[in-house]
N, C-alpha and C. Protein backbone atom coordinates (compact mmCIF):
# COMPACT_ATOMS: atom_id res chain seq x y z
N UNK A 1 24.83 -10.31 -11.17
CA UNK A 1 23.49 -10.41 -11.75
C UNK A 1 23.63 -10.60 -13.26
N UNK A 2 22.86 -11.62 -13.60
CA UNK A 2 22.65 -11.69 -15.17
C UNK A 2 22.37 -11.00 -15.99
N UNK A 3 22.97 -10.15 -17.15
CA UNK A 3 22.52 -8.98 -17.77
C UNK A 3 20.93 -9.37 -18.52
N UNK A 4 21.29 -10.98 -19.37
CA UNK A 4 20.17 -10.67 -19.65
C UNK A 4 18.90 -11.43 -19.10
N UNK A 5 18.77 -11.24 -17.81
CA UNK A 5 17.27 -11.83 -17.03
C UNK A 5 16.50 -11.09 -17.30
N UNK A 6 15.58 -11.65 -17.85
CA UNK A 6 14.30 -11.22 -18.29
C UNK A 6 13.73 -10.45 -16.40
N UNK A 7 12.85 -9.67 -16.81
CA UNK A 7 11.96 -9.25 -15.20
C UNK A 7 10.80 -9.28 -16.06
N UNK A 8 10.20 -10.40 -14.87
CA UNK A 8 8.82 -10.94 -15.04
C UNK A 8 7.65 -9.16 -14.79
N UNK A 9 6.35 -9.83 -15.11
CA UNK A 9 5.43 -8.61 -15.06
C UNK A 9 4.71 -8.26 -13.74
N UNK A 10 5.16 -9.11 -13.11
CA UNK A 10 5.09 -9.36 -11.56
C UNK A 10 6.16 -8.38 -10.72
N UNK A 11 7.18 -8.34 -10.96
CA UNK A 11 8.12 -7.90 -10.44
C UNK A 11 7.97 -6.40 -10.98
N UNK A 12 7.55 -6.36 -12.06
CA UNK A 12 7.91 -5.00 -12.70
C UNK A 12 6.84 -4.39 -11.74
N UNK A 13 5.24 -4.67 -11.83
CA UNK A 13 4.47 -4.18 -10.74
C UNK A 13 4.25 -4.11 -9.52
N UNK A 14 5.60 -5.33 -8.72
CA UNK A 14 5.74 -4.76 -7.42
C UNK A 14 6.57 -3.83 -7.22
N UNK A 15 7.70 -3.57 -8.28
CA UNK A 15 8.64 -2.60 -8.16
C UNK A 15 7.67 -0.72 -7.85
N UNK A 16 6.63 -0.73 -9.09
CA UNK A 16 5.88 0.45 -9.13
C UNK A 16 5.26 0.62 -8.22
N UNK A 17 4.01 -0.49 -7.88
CA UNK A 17 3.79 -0.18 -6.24
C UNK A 17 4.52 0.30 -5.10
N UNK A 18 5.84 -0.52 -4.92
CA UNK A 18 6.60 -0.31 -3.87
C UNK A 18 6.76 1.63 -3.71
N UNK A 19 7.29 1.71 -5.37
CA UNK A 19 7.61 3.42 -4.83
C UNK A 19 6.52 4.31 -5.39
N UNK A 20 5.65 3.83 -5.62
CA UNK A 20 4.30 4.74 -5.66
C UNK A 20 4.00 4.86 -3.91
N UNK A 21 4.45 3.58 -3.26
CA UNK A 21 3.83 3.77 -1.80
C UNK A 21 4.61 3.08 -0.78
N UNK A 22 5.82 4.32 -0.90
CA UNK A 22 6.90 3.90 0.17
C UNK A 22 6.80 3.54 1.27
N UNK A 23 5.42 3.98 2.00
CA UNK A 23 5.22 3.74 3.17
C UNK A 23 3.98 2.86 3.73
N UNK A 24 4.78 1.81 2.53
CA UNK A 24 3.70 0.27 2.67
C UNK A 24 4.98 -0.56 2.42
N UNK A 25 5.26 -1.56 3.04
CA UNK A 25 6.08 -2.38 2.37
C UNK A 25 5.16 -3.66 1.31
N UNK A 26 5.30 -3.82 0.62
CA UNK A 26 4.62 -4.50 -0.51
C UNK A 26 4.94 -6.04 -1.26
N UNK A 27 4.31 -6.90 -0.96
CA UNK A 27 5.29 -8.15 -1.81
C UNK A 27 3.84 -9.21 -2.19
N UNK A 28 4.01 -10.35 -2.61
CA UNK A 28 3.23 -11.07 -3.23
C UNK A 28 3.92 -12.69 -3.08
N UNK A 29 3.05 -12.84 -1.46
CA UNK A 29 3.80 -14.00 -1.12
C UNK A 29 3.18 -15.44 -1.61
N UNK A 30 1.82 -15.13 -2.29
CA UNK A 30 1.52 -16.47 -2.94
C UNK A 30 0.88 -16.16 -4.39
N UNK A 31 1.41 -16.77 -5.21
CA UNK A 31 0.43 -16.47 -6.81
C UNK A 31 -1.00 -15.96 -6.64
N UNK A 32 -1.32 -14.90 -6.96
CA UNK A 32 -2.45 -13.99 -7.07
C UNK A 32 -2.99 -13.42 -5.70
N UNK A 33 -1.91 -13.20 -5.05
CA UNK A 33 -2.39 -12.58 -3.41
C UNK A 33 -1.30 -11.64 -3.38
N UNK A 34 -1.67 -10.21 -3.61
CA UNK A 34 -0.69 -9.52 -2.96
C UNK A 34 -1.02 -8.68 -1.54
N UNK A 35 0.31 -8.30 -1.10
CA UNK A 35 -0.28 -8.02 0.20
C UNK A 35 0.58 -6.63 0.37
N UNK A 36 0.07 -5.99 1.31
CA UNK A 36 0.53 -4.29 1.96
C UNK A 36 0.38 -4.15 2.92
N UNK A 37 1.86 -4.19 3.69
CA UNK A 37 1.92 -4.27 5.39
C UNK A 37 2.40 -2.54 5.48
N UNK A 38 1.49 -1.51 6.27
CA UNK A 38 1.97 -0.33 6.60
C UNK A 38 3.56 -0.35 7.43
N UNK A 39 3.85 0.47 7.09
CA UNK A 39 5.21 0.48 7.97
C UNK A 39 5.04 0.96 9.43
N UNK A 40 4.51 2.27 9.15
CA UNK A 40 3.75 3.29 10.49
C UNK A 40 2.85 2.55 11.23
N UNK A 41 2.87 2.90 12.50
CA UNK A 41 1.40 2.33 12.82
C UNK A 41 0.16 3.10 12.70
N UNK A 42 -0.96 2.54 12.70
CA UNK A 42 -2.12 3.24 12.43
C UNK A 42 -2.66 3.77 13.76
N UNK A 43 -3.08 5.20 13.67
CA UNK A 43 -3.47 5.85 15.29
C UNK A 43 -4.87 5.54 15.27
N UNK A 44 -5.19 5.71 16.12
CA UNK A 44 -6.57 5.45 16.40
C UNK A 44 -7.88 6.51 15.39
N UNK A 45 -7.36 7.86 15.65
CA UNK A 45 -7.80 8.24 14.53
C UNK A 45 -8.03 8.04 13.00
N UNK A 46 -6.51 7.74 12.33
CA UNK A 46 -6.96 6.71 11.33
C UNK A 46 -7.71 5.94 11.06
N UNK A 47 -7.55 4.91 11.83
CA UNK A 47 -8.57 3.38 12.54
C UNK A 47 -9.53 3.97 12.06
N UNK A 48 -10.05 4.98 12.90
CA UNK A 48 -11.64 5.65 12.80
C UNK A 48 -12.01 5.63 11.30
N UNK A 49 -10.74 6.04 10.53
CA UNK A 49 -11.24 6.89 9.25
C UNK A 49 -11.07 5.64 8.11
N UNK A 50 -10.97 4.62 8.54
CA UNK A 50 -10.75 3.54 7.38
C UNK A 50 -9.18 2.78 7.01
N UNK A 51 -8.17 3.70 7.91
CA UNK A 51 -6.79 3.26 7.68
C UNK A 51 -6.73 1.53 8.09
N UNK A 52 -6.18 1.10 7.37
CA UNK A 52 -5.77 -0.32 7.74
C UNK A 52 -4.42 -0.72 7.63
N UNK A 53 -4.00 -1.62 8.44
CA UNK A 53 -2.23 -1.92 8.89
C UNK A 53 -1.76 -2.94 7.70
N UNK A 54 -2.98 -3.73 7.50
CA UNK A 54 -2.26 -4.97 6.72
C UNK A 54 -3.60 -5.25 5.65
N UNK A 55 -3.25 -4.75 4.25
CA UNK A 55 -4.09 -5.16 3.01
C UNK A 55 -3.37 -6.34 2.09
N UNK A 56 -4.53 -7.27 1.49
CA UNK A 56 -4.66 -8.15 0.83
C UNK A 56 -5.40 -8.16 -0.40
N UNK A 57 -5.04 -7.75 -1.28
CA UNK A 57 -6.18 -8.23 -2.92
C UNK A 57 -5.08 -9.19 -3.51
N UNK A 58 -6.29 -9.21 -4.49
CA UNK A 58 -5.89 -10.65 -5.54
C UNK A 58 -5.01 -10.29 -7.07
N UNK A 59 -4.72 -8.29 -6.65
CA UNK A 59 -4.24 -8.27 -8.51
C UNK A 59 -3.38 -7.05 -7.77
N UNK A 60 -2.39 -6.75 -8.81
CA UNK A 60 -1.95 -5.27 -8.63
C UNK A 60 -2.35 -4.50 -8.50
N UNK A 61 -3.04 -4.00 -9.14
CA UNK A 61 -4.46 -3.11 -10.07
C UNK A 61 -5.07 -2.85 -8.43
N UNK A 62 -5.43 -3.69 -8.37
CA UNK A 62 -7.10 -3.97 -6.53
C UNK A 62 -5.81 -3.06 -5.65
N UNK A 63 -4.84 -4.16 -5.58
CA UNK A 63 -3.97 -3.14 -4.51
C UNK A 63 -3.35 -1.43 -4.12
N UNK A 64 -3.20 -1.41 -5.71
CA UNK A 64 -3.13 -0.06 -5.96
C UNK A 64 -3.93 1.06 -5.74
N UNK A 65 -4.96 0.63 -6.38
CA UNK A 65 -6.37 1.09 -5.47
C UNK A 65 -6.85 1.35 -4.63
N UNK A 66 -6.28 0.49 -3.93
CA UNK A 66 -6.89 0.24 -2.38
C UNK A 66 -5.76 1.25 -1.69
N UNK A 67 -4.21 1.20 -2.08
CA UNK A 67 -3.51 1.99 -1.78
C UNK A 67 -3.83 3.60 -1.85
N UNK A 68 -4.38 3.72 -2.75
CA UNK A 68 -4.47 5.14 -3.22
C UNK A 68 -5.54 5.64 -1.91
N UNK A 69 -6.56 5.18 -1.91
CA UNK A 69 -7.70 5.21 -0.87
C UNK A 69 -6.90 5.48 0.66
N UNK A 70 -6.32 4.16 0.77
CA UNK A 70 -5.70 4.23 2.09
C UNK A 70 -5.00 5.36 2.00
N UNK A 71 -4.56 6.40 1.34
CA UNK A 71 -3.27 7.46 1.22
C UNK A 71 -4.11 8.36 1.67
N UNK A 72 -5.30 8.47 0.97
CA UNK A 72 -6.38 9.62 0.90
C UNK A 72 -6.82 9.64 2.22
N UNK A 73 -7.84 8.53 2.87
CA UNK A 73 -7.63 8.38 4.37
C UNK A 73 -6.74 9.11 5.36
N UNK A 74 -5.77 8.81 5.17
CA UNK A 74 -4.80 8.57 6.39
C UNK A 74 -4.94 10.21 5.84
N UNK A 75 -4.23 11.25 4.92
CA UNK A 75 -4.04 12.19 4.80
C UNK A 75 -5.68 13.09 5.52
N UNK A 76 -6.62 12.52 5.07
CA UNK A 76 -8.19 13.52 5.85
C UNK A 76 -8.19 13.22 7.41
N UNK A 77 -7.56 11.62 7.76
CA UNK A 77 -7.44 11.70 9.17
C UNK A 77 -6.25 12.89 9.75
N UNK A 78 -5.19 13.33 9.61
CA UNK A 78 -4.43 14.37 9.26
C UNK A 78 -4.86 15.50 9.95
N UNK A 79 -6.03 16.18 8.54
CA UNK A 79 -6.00 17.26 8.19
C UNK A 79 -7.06 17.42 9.72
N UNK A 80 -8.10 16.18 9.78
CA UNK A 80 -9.07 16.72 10.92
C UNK A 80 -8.53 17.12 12.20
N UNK A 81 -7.37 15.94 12.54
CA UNK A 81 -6.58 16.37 13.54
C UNK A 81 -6.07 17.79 13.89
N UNK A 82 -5.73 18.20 12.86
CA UNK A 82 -4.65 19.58 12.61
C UNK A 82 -6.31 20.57 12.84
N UNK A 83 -7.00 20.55 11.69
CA UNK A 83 -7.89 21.29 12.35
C UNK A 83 -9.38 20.80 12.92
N UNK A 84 -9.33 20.43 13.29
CA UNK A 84 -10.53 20.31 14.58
C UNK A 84 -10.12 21.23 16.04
N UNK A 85 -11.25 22.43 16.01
CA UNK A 85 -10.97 23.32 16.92
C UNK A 85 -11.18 22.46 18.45
């Protein structure tokens, strides 16, 4: 590897996404489309609660976002499971 290759601002923000949200695989297969394929599958419960398998926005920023949400989700689908008497 070339010591000095520049890393684009693209790369630098899929790098942060990626391990902000290990359990998305993350990439940006066409100029201004990034995308977030879950690794897990989504249970039906999730489903219920808003979880989605495969996200698409147009910026880092949207995705991240949208990530954070989806985290929050999936974690309240979780908790209802665990307790719902």
């Amino acid at each position: 590897m070339d010591a000095t290759r520049v890393i684009t601002r693209e790369e630098r923000q899929l790098d942060v996404l990626a391990q902000t949200y290990p359990g998305w695989h993350i990439d940006q297969d066409t100029p201004g489309e990034w995308r977030a394929v879950r690794r897990a599958p989504v249970s039906r419960e999730e489903a219920d609660n808003g979880v989605e398998r495969v996200i698409v926005r147009l910026s880092p920023e949207a995705l991240g976002s949208t990530l954070a949400v989806q985290v929050e989700q999936t974690h309240r689908s979780r908790a209802q499971r665990t307790f719902t008497p």
